[in-house]
Protein backbone atom coordinates (compact mmCIF):
# COMPACT_ATOMS: atom_id res chain seq x y z
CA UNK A 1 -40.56 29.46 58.17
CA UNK A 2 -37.33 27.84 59.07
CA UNK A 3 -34.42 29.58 60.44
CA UNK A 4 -32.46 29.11 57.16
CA UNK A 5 -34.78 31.23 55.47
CA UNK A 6 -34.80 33.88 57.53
CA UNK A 7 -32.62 37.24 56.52
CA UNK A 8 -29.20 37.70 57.71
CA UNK A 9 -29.99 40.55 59.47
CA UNK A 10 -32.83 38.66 61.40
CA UNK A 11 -30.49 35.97 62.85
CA UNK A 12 -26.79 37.68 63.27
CA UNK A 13 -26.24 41.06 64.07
CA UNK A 14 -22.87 40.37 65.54
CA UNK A 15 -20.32 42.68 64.11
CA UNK A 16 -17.60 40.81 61.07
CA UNK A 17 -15.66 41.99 58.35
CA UNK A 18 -17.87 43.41 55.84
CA UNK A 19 -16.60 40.41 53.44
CA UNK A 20 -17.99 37.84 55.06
CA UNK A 21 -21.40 39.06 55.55
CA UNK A 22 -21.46 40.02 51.77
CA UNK A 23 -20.23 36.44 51.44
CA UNK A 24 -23.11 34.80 53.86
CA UNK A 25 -25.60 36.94 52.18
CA UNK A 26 -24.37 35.59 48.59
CA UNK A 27 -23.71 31.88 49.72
CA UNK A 28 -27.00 31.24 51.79
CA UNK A 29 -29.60 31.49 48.45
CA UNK A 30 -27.19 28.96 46.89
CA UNK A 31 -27.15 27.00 49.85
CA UNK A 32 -31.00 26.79 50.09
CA UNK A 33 -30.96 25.47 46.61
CA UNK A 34 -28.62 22.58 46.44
CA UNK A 35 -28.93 21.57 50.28
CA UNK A 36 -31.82 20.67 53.00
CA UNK A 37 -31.33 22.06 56.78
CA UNK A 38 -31.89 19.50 59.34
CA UNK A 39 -30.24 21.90 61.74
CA UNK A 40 -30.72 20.74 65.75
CA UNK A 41 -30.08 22.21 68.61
CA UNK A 42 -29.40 25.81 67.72
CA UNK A 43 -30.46 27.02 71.08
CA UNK A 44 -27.32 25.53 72.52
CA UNK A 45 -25.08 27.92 70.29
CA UNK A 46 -24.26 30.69 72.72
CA UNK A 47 -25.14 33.91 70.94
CA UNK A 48 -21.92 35.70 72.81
CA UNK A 49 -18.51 35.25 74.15
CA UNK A 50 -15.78 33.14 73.53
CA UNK A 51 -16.90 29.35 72.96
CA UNK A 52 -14.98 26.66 70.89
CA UNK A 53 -16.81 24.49 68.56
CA UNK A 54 -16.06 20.68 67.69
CA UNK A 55 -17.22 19.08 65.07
CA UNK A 56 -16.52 15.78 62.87
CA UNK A 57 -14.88 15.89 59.75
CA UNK A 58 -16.05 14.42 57.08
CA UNK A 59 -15.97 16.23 53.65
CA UNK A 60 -14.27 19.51 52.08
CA UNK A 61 -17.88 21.10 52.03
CA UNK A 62 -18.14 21.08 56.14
CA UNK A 63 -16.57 24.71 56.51
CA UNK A 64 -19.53 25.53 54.03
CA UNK A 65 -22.07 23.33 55.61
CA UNK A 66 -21.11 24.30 59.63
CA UNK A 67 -20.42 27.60 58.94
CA UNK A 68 -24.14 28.31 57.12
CA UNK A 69 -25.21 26.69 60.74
CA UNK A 70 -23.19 28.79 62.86
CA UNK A 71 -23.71 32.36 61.04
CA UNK A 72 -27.58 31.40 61.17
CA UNK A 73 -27.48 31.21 64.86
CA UNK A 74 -25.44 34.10 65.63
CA UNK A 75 -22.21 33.74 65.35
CA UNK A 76 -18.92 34.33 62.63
CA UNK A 77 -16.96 30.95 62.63
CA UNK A 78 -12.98 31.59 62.61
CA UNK A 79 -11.82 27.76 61.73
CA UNK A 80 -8.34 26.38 62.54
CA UNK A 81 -7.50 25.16 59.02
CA UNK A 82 -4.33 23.70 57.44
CA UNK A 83 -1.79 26.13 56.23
CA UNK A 84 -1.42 24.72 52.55
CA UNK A 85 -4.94 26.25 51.83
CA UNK A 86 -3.50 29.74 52.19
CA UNK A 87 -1.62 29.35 49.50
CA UNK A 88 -4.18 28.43 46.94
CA UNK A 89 -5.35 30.87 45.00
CA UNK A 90 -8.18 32.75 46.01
CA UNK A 91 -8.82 30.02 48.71
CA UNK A 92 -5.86 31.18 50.79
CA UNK A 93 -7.14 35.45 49.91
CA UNK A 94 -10.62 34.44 51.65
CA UNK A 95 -9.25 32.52 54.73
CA UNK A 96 -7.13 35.52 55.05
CA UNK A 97 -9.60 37.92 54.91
CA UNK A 98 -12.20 36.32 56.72
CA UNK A 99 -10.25 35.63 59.93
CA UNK A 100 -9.31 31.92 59.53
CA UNK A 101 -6.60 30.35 61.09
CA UNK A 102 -3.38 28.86 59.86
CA UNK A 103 -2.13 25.36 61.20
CA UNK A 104 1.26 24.59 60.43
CA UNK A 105 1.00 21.09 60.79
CA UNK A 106 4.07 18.96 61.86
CA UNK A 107 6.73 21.64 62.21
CA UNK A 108 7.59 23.82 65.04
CA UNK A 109 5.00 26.88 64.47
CA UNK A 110 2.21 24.27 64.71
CA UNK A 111 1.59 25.77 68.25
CA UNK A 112 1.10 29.24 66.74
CA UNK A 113 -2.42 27.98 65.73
CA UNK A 114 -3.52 27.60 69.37
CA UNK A 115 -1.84 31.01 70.63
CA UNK A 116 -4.29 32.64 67.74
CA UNK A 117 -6.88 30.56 69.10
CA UNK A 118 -6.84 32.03 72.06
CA UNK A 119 -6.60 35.18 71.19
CA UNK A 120 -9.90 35.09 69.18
CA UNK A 121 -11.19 33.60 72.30
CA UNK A 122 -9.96 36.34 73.93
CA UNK A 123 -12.30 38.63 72.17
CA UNK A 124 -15.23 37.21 72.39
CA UNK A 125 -15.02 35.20 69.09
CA UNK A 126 -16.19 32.02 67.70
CA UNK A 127 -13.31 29.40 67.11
CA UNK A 128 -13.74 26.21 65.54
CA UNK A 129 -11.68 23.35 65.44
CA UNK A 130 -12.25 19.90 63.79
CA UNK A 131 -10.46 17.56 66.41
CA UNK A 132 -9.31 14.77 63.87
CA UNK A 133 -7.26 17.31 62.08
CA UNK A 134 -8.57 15.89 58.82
CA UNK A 135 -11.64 14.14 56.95
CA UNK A 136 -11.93 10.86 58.20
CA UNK A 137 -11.03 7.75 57.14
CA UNK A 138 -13.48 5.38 58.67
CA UNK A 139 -15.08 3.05 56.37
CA UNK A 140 -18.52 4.22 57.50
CA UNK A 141 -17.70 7.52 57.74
CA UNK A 142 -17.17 7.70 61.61
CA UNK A 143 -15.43 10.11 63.62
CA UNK A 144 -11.84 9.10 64.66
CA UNK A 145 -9.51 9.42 67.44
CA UNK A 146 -9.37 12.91 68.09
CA UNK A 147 -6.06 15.39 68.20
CA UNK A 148 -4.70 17.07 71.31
CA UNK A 149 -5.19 20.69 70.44
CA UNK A 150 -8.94 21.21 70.70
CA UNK A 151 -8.68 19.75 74.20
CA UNK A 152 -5.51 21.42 75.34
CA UNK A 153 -6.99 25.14 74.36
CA UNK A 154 -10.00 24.17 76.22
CA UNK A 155 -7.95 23.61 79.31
CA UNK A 156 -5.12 26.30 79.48
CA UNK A 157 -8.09 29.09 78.44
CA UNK A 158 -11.14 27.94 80.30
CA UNK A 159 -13.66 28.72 77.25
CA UNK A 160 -16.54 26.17 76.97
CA UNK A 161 -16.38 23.65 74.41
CA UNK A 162 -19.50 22.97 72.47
CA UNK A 163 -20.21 19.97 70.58
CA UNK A 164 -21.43 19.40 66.95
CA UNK A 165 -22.45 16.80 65.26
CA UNK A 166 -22.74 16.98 61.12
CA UNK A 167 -23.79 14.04 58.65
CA UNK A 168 -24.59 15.11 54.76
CA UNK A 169 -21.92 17.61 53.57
CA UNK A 170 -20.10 13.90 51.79
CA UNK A 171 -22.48 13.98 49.51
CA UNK A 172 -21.70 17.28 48.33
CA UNK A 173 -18.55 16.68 48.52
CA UNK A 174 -17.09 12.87 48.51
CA UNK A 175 -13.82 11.99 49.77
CA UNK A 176 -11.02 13.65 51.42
CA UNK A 177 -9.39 14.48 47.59
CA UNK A 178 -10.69 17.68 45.73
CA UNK A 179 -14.25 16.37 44.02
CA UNK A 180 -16.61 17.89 42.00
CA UNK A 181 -19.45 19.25 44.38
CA UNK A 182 -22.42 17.11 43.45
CA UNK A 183 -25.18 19.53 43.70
CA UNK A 184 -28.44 18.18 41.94
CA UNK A 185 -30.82 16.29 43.62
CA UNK A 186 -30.58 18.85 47.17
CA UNK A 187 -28.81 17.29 49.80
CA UNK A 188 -30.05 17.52 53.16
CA UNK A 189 -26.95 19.22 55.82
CA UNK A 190 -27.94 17.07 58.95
CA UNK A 191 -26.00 19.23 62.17
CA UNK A 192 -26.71 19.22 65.85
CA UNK A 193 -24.77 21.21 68.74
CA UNK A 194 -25.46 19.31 72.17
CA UNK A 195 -24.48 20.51 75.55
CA UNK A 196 -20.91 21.70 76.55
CA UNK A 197 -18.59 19.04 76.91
CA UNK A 198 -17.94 19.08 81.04
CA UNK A 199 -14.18 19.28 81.46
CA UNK A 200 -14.40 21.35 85.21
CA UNK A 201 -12.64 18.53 86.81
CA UNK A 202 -9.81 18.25 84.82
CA UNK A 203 -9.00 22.12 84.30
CA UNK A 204 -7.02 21.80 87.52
CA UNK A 205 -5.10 18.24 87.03
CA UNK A 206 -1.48 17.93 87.46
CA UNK A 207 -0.89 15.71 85.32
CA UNK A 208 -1.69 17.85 81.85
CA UNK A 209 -0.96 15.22 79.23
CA UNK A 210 -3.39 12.63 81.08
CA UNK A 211 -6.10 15.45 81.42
CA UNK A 212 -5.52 16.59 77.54
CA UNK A 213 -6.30 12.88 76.60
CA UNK A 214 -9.48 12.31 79.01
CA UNK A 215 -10.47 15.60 77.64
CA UNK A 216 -10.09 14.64 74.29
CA UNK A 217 -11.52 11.48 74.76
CA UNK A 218 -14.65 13.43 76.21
CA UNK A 219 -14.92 15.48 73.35
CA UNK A 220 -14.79 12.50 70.71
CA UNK A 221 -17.51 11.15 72.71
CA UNK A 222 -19.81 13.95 72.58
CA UNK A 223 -19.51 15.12 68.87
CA UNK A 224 -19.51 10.85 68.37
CA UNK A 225 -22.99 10.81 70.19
CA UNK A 226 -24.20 13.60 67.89
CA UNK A 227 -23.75 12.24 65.07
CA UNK A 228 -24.99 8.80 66.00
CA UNK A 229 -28.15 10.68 66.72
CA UNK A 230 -28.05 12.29 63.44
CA UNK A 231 -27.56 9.53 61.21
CA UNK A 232 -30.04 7.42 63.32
CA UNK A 233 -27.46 4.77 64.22
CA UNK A 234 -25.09 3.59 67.30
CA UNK A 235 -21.97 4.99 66.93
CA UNK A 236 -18.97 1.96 66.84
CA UNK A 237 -17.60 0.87 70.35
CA UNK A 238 -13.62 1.36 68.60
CA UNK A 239 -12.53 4.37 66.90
CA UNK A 240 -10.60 4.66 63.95
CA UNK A 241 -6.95 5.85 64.24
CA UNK A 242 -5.46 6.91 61.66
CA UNK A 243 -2.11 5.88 62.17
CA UNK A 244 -2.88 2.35 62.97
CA UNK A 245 -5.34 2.42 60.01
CA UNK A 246 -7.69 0.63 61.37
CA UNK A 247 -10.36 1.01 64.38
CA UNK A 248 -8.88 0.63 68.40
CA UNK A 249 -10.73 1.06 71.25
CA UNK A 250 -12.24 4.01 72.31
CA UNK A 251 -9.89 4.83 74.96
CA UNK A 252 -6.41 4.11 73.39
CA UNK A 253 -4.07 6.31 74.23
CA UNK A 254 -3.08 7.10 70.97
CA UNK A 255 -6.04 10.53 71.87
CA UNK A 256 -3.24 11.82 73.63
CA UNK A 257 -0.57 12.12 71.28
């Protein structure tokens, strides 16, 4: 028997708001029907403690997808999300309920987000962040250059940062516009955590901006790696940025803005 058909009371015992374990018990029968698990590396998830997950972003159905992964190995996923879901009916009630996390992106609270953050760190929960702050927009489906904030909470609060790696959930759920879920034939939800992402040497660095982008760059690589090793393919040498619209190399700077 696979993990994802064990009980919920097998695999997490951690404590949560009643809601979302009524919710995980409803969702993961539904989940078993219209997806596949090809779930890797579970014992890497640490079962405990703070810990910040990474992941790529590449469909509207990888809160569903990642958070079926994480709540089957132990842990209650509180995702940094964008704001404008909270006011969507019954979309923004259930990120509210459940914990999630409000980015205000591009204004002045956007900060807020990461002082939450750590905070949920703080008590021993399980924040996750997707580090190109939206679905990507690689042709193939790549990750991107990654955002700041993932690497700059993982340096002013000293939690480990653990890498995922997803491929499948764009079937589901196509696109970065609101789609139709395609359900029928199963899809199989392809995720694997690696090993922490080593940023010890750059926890101390002067320089903060420099370390945030070599961290960031770090963490690209990792979750990059993942899902090369998911899909069964080499991950590109250049990385799509957004802003330039097309792919740049790896190391642009650009990871640090």
């Amino acid at each position: 028997m696979s993990r994802a058909e064990l009980s919920l009371a097998t695999v997490n015992r951690a404590p949560s708001e009643r809601l979302f374990r009524v919710l995980a018990r409803t969702v993961a029968p539904l989940m078993r029907a219209i997806t596949r698990q090809d779930w890797r590396g579970g014992d890497k998830v640490p079962r405990t403690g703070g810990v910040i997950v990474v992941a790529n972003h590449i469909s509207n159905f990888d809160p569903v997808a990642l958070g079926h992964f994480l709540i089957w190995h132990g842990r209650w996923p509180r995702a940094l999300a964008k704001s404008e879901l909270w006011q969507v009916p019954v979309v923004g009630w259930l990120a509210r309920s459940l914990g999630q996390i409000p980015v205000q992106r591009r204004t002045a609270r956007a900060g807020e987000s990461l002082t939450a953050a750590a905070a949920a760190l703080a008590r021993g929960e399980c924040v996750v962040i997707y580090p190109e702050g939206t679905i990507t927009r690689d042709p193939d489906g790549w990750p991107m250059t990654g955002r700041p904030g993932a690497a700059r909470l993982a340096l002013e609060t000293g939690y480990p940062v653990l890498p995922i790696g997803q491929w499948g959930a764009q079937e589901v759920m196509p696109g970065p516009g609101v789609a139709w879920p395609r359900l029928l034939p199963p899809h199989t939800m392809h995720i694997k955590a690696g090993d922490m992402v080593d940023l010890t040497d750059l926890r101390e660095a002067r320089d903060a901006p420099t370390a945030a982008a070599e961290a960031s760059l770090r963490i690209m690589d990792a979750i990059s790696t993942l899902v090369g090793e998911v899909r069964g393919e080499a991950p590109p040498a250049e990385r799509y940025d957004l802003r330039a619209g097309r792919r740049l190399p790896r190391d642009w700077a650009g990871e640090a803005v």
